[in-house]
C-alpha atoms as a PDB file:
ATOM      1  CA  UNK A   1     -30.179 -91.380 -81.063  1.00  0.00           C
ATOM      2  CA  UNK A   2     -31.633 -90.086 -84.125  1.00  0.00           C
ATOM      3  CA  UNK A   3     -33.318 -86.362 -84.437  1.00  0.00           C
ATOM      4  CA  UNK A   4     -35.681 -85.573 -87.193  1.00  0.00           C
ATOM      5  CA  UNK A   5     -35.514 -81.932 -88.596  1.00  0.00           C
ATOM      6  CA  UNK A   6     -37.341 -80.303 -91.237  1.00  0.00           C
ATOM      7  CA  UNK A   7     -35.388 -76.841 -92.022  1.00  0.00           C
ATOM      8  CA  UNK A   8     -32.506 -75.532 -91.172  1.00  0.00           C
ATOM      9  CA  UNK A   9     -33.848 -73.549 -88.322  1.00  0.00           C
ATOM     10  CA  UNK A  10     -35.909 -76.966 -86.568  1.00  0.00           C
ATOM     11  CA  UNK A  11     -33.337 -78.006 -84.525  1.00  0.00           C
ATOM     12  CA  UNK A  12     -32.703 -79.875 -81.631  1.00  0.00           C
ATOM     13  CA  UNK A  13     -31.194 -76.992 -79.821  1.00  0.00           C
ATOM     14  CA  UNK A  14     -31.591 -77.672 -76.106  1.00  0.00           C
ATOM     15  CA  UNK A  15     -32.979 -80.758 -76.465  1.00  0.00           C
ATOM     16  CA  UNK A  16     -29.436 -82.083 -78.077  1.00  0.00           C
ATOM     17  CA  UNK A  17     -27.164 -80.331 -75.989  1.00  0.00           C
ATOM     18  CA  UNK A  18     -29.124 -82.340 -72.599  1.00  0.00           C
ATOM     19  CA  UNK A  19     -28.429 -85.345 -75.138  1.00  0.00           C
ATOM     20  CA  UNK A  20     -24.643 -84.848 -75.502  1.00  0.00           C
ATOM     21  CA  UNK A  21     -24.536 -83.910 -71.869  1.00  0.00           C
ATOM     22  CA  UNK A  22     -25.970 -87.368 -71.064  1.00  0.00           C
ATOM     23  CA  UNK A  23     -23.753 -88.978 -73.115  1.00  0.00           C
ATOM     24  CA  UNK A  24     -25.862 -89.949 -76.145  1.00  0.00           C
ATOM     25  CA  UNK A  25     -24.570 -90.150 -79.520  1.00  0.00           C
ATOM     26  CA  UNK A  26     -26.170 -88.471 -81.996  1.00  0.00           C
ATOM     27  CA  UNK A  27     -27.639 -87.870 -85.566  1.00  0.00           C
ATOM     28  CA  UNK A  28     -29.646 -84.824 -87.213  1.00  0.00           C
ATOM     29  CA  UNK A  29     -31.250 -85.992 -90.464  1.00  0.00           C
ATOM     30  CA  UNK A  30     -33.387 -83.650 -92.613  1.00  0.00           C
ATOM     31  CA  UNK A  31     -36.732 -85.341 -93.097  1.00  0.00           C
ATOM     32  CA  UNK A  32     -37.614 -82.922 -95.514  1.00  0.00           C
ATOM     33  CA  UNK A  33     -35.426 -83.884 -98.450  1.00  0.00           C
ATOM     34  CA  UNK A  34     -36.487 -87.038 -98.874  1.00  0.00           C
ATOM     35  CA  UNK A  35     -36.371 -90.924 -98.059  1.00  0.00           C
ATOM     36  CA  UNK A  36     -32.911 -90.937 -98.787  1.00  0.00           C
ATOM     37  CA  UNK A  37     -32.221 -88.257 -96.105  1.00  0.00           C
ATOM     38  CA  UNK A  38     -33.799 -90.486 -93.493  1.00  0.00           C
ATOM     39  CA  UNK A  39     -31.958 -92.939 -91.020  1.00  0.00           C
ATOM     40  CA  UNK A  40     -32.211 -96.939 -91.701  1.00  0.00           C
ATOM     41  CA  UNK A  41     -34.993 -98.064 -89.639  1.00  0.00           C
ATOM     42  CA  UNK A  42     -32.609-100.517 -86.906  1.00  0.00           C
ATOM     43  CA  UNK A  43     -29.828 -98.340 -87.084  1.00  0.00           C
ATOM     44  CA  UNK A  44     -31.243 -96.227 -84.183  1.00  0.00           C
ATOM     45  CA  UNK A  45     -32.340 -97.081 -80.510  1.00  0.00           C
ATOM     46  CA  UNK A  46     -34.095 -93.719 -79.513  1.00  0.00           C
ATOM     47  CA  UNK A  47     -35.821 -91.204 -82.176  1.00  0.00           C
ATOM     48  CA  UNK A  48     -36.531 -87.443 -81.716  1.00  0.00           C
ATOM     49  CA  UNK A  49     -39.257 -85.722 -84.001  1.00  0.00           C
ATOM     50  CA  UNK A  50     -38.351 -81.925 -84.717  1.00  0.00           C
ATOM     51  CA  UNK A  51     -40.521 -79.381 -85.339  1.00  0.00           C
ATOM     52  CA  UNK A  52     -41.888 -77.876 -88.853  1.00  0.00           C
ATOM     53  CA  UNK A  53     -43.903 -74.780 -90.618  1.00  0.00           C
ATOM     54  CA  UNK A  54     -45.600 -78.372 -92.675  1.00  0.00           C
ATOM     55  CA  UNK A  55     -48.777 -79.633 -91.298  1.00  0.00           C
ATOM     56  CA  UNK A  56     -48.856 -83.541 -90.644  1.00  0.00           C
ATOM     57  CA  UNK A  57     -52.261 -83.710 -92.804  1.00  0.00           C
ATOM     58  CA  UNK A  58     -50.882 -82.897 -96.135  1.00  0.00           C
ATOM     59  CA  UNK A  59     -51.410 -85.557 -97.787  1.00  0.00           C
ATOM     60  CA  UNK A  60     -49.699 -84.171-100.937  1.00  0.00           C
ATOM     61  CA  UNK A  61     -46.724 -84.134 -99.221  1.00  0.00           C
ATOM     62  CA  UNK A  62     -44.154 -87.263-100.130  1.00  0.00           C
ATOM     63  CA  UNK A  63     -41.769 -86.403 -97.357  1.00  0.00           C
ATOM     64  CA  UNK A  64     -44.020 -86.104 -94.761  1.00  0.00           C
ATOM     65  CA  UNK A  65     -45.853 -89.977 -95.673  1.00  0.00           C
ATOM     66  CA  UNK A  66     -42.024 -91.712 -96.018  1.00  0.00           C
ATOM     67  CA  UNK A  67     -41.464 -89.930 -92.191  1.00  0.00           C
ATOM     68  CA  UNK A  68     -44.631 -91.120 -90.811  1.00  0.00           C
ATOM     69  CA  UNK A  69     -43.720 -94.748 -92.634  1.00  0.00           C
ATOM     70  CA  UNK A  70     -40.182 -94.482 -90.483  1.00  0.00           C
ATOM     71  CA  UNK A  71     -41.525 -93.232 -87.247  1.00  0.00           C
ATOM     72  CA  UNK A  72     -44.577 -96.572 -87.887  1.00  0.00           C
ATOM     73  CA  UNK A  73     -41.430 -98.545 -87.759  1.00  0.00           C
ATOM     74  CA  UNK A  74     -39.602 -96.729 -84.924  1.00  0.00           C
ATOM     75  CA  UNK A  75     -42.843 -97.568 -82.730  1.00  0.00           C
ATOM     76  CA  UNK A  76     -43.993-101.318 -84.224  1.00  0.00           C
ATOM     77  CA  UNK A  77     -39.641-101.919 -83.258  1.00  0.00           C
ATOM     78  CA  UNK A  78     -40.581-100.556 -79.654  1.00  0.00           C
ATOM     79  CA  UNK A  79     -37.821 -98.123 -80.391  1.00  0.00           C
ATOM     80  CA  UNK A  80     -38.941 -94.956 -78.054  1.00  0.00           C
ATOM     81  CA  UNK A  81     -40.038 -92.029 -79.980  1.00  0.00           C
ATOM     82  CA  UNK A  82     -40.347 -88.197 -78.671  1.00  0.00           C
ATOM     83  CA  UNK A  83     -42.447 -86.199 -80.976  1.00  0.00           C
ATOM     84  CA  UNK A  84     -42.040 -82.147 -80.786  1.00  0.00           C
ATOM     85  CA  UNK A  85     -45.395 -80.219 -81.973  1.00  0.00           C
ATOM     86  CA  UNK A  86     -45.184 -81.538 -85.715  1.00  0.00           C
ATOM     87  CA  UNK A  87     -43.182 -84.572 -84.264  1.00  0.00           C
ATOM     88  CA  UNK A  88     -46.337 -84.865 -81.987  1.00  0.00           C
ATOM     89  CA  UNK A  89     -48.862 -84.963 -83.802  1.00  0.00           C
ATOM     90  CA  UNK A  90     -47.132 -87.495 -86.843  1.00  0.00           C
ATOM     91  CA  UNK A  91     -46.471 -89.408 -83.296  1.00  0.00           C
ATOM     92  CA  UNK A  92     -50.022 -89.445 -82.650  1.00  0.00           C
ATOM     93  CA  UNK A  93     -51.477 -90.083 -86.237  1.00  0.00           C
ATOM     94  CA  UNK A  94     -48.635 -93.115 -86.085  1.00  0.00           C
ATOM     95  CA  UNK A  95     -50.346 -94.411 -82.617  1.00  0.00           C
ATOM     96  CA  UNK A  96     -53.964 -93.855 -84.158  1.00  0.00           C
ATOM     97  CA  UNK A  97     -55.200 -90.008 -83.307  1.00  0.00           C
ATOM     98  CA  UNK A  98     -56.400 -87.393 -84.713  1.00  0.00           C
ATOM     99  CA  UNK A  99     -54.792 -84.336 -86.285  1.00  0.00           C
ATOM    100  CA  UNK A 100     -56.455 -81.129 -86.917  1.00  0.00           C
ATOM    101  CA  UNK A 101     -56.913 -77.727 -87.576  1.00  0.00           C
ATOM    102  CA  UNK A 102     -57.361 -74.911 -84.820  1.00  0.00           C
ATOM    103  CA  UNK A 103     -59.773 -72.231 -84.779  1.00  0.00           C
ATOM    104  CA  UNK A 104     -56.775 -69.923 -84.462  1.00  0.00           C
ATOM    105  CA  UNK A 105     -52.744 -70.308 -83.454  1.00  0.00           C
ATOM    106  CA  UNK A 106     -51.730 -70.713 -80.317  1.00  0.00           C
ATOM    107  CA  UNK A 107     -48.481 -68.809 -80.090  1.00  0.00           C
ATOM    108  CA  UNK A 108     -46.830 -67.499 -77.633  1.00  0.00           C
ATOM    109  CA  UNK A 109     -45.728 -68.731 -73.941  1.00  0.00           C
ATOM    110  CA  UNK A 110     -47.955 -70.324 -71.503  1.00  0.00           C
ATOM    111  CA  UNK A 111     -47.833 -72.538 -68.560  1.00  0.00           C
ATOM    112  CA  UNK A 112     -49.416 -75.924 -69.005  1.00  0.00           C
ATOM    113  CA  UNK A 113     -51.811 -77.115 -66.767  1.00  0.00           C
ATOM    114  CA  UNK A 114     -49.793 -80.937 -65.910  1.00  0.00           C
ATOM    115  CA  UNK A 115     -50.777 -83.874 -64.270  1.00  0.00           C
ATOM    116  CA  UNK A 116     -47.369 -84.916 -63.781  1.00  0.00           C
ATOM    117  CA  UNK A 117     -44.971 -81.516 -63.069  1.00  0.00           C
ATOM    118  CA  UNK A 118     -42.006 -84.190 -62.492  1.00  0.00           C
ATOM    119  CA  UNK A 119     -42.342 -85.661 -65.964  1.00  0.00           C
ATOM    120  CA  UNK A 120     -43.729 -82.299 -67.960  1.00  0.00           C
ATOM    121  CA  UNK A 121     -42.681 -79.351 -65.961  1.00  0.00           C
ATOM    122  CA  UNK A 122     -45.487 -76.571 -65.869  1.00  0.00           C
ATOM    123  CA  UNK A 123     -44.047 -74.516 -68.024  1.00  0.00           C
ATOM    124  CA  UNK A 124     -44.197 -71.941 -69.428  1.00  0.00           C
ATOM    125  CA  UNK A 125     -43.400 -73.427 -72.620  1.00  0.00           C
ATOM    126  CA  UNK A 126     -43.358 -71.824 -76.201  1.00  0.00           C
ATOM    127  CA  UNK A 127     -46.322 -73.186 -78.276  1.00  0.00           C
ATOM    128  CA  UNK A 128     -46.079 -71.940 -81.825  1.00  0.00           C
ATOM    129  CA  UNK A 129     -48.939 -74.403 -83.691  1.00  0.00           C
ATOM    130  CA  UNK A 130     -51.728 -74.134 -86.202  1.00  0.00           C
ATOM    131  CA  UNK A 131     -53.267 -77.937 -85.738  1.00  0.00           C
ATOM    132  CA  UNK A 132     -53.679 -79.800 -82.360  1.00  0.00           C
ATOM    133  CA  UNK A 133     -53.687 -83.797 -81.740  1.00  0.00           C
ATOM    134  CA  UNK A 134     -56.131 -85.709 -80.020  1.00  0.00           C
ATOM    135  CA  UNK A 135     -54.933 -88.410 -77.264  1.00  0.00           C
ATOM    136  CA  UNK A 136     -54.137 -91.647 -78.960  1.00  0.00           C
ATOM    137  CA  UNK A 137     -56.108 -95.054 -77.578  1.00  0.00           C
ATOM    138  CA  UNK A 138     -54.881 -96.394 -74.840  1.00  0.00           C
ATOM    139  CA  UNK A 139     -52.519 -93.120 -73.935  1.00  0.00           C
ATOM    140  CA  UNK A 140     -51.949 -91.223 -70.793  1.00  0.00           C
ATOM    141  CA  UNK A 141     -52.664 -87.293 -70.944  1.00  0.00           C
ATOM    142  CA  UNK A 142     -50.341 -85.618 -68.912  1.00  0.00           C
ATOM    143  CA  UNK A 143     -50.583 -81.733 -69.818  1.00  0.00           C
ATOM    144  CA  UNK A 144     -52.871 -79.075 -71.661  1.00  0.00           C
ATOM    145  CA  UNK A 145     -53.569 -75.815 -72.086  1.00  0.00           C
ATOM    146  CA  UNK A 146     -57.238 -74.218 -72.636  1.00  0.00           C
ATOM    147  CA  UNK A 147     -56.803 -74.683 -76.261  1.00  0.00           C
ATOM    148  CA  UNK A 148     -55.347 -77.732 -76.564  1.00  0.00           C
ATOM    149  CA  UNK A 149     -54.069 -80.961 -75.563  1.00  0.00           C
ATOM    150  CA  UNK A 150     -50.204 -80.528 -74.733  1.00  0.00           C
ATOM    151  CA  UNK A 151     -48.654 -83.967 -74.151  1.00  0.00           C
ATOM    152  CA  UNK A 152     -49.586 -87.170 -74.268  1.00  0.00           C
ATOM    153  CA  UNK A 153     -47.258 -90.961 -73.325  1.00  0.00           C
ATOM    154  CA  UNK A 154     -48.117 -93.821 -74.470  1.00  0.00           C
ATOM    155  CA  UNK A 155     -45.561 -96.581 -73.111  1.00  0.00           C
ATOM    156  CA  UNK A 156     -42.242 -95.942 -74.055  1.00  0.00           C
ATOM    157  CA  UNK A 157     -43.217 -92.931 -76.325  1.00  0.00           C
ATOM    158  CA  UNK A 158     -44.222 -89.026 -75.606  1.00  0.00           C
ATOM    159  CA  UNK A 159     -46.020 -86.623 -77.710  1.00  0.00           C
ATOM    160  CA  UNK A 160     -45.525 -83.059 -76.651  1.00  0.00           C
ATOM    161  CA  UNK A 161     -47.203 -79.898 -78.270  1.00  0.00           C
ATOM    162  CA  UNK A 162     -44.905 -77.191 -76.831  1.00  0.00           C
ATOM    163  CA  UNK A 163     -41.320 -76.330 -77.703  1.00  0.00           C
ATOM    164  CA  UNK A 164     -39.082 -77.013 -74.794  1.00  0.00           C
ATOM    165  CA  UNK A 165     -36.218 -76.795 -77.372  1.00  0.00           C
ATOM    166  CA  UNK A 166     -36.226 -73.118 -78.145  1.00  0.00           C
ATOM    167  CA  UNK A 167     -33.322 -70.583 -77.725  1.00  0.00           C
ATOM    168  CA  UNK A 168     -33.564 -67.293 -78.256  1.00  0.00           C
ATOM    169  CA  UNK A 169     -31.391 -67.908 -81.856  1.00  0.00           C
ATOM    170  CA  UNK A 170     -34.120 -70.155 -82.751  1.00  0.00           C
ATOM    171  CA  UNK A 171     -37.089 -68.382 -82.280  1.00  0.00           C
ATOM    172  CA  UNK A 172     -35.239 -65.350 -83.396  1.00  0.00           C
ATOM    173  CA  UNK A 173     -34.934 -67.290 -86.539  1.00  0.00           C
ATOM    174  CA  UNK A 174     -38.596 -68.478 -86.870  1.00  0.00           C
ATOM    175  CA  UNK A 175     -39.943 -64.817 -85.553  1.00  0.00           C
ATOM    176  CA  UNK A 176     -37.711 -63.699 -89.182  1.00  0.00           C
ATOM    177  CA  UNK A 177     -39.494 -66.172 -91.173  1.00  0.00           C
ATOM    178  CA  UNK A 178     -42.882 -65.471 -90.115  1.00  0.00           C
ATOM    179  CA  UNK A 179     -42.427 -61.708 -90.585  1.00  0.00           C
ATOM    180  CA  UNK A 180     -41.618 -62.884 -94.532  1.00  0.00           C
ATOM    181  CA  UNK A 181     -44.481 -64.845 -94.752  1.00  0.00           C
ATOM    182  CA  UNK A 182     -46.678 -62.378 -92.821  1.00  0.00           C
ATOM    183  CA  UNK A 183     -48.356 -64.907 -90.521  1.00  0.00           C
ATOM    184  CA  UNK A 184     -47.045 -62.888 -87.268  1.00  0.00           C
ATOM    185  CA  UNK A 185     -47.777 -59.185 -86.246  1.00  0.00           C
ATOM    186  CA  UNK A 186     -45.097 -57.211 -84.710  1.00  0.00           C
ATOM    187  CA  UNK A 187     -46.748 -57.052 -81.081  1.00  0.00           C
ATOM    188  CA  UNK A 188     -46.496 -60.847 -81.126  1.00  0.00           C
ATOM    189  CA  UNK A 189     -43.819 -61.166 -82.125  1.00  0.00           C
ATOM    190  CA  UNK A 190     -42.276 -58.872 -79.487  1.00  0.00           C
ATOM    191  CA  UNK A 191     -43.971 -60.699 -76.712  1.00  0.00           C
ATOM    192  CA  UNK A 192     -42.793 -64.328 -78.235  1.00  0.00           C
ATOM    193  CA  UNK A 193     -38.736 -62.527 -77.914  1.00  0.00           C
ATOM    194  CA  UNK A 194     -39.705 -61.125 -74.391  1.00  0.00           C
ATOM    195  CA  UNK A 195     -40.041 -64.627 -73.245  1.00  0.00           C
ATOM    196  CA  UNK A 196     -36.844 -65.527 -73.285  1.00  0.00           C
ATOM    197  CA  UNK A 197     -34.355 -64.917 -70.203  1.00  0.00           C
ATOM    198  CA  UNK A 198     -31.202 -63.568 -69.617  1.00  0.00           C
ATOM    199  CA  UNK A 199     -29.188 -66.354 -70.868  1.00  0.00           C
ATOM    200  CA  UNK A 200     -31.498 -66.235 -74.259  1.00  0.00           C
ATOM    201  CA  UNK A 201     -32.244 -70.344 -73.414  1.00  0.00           C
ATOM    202  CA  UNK A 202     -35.183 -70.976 -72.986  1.00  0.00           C
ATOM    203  CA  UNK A 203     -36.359 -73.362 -70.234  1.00  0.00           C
ATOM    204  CA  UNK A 204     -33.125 -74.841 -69.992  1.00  0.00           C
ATOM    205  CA  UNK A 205     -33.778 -76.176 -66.724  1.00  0.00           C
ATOM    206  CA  UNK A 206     -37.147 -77.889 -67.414  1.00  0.00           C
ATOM    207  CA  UNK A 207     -35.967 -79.088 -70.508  1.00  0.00           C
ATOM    208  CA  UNK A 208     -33.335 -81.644 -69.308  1.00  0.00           C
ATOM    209  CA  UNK A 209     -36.163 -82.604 -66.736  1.00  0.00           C
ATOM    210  CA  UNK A 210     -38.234 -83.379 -69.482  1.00  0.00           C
ATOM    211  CA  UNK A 211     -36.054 -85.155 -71.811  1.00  0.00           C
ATOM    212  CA  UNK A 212     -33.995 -87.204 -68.752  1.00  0.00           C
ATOM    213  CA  UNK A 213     -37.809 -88.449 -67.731  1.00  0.00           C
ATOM    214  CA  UNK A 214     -38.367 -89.389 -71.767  1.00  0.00           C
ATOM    215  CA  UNK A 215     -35.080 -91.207 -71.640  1.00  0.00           C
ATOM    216  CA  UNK A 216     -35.487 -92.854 -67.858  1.00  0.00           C
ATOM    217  CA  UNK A 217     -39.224 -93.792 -69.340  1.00  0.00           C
ATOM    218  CA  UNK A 218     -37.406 -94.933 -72.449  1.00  0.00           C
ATOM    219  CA  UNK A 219     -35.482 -97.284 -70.569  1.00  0.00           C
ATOM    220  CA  UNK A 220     -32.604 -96.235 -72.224  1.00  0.00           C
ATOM    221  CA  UNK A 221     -28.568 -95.998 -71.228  1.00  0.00           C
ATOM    222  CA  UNK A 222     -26.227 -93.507 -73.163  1.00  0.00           C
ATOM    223  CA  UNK A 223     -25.084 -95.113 -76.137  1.00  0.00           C
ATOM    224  CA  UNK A 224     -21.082 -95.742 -76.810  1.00  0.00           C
ATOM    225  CA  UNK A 225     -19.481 -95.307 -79.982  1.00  0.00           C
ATOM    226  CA  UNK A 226     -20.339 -92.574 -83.094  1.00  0.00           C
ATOM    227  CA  UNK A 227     -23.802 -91.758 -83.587  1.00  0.00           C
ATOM    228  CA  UNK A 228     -26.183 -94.109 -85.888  1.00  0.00           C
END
């Protein structure tokens, strides 16, 4: 299983460790750097799309068009793909949808209004996004929020707008890099922390749900041996 990052602080956090506890091996590849940072296309039989402060319709951007090439391939190969809010919507554009721009961010956490809780739990998730896809053709819509579509299957593949990955570290980490950039007031920020439970991870619990119904979706068995 190969997992798609964009920055040091887009990672597969809980999302990996449900992974490992499966018995999956493993890769984390940073998309960002470049076709040569990317995974052979073959040399993985599930794919995991991270995450990213990048939107999915800059064109200008030559990392983001050799990712969307690989993820193309990942899908045409009927290799399963999970796409996480950036990894979502390049899912989408990949499957024929629409990417764009919201009035405003939706940040913060929210329940999810689902149509399947045993496949996307109700939440509530983080969502941390500036653009929102549309539902591919021929795709099932499973969960959404007032603002915006939240996930989205289409056969052995799901699109997801929410973070189910997030630990306190991470978001600790993003909440840092915002405050930099300027693109998140303190009151927002406090409430994104306060989300967070006493064990700092997340929605641990609906997490794995989600992921082991990707996988069982997937069709897919633990793999043996090192990681692609």
């Amino acid at each position: 299983m190969a997992f798609l990052q964009h920055s040091p602080s887009d990672v597969p956090g809980l999302l990996g460790l449900r992974a490992g506890t499966l018995g999956f091996a493993t890769a984390a590849y940073r998309a960002d750097r470049g076709p040569h940072a990317l995974p052979r296309a073959g040399s993985f039989d599930m794919l995991v799309v991270m995450g990213s402060a990048s939107s999915t319709t800059d064109e200008t951007s030559g990392w983001i068009r050799e990712e969307r090439r690989l993820v193309a391939a990942a899908v045409d190969d009927g290799v399963p793909v999970l796409g996480v809010c950036f990894g979502g919507q390049l899912l989408a554009q990949v499957l024929g949808a629409e990417v764009r721009r919201l009035p405003a961010p939706e940040v913060g956490w929210f329940p999810v209004e689902t149509d399947d809780p045993d496949r996307v739990p109700p939440g509530p998730w983080l969502l941390w996004h500036e653009d929102e896809f549309t539902a591919p053709p021929g795709a099932e819509v499973v969960a959404r929020t007032e603002v915006s579509l939240q996930a989205f299957v289409h056969g052995r593949h799901t699109g997801i707008q929410f973070h189910p990955e997030v630990t306190r570290d991470v978001v600790g980490r993003w909440v840092l890099e915002a405050r930099d950039e300027g693109s998140i007031d303190p009151v927002r920020a406090a409430r994104v922390m306060d989300g967070f439970g006493p064990r700092d991870q997340g929605r641990r619990h609906e997490a794995d749900r989600l992921f082991d119904r990707f996988a069982e979706q997937a069709g897919t068995a633990p793999e043996k041996g090192p990681g692609p």
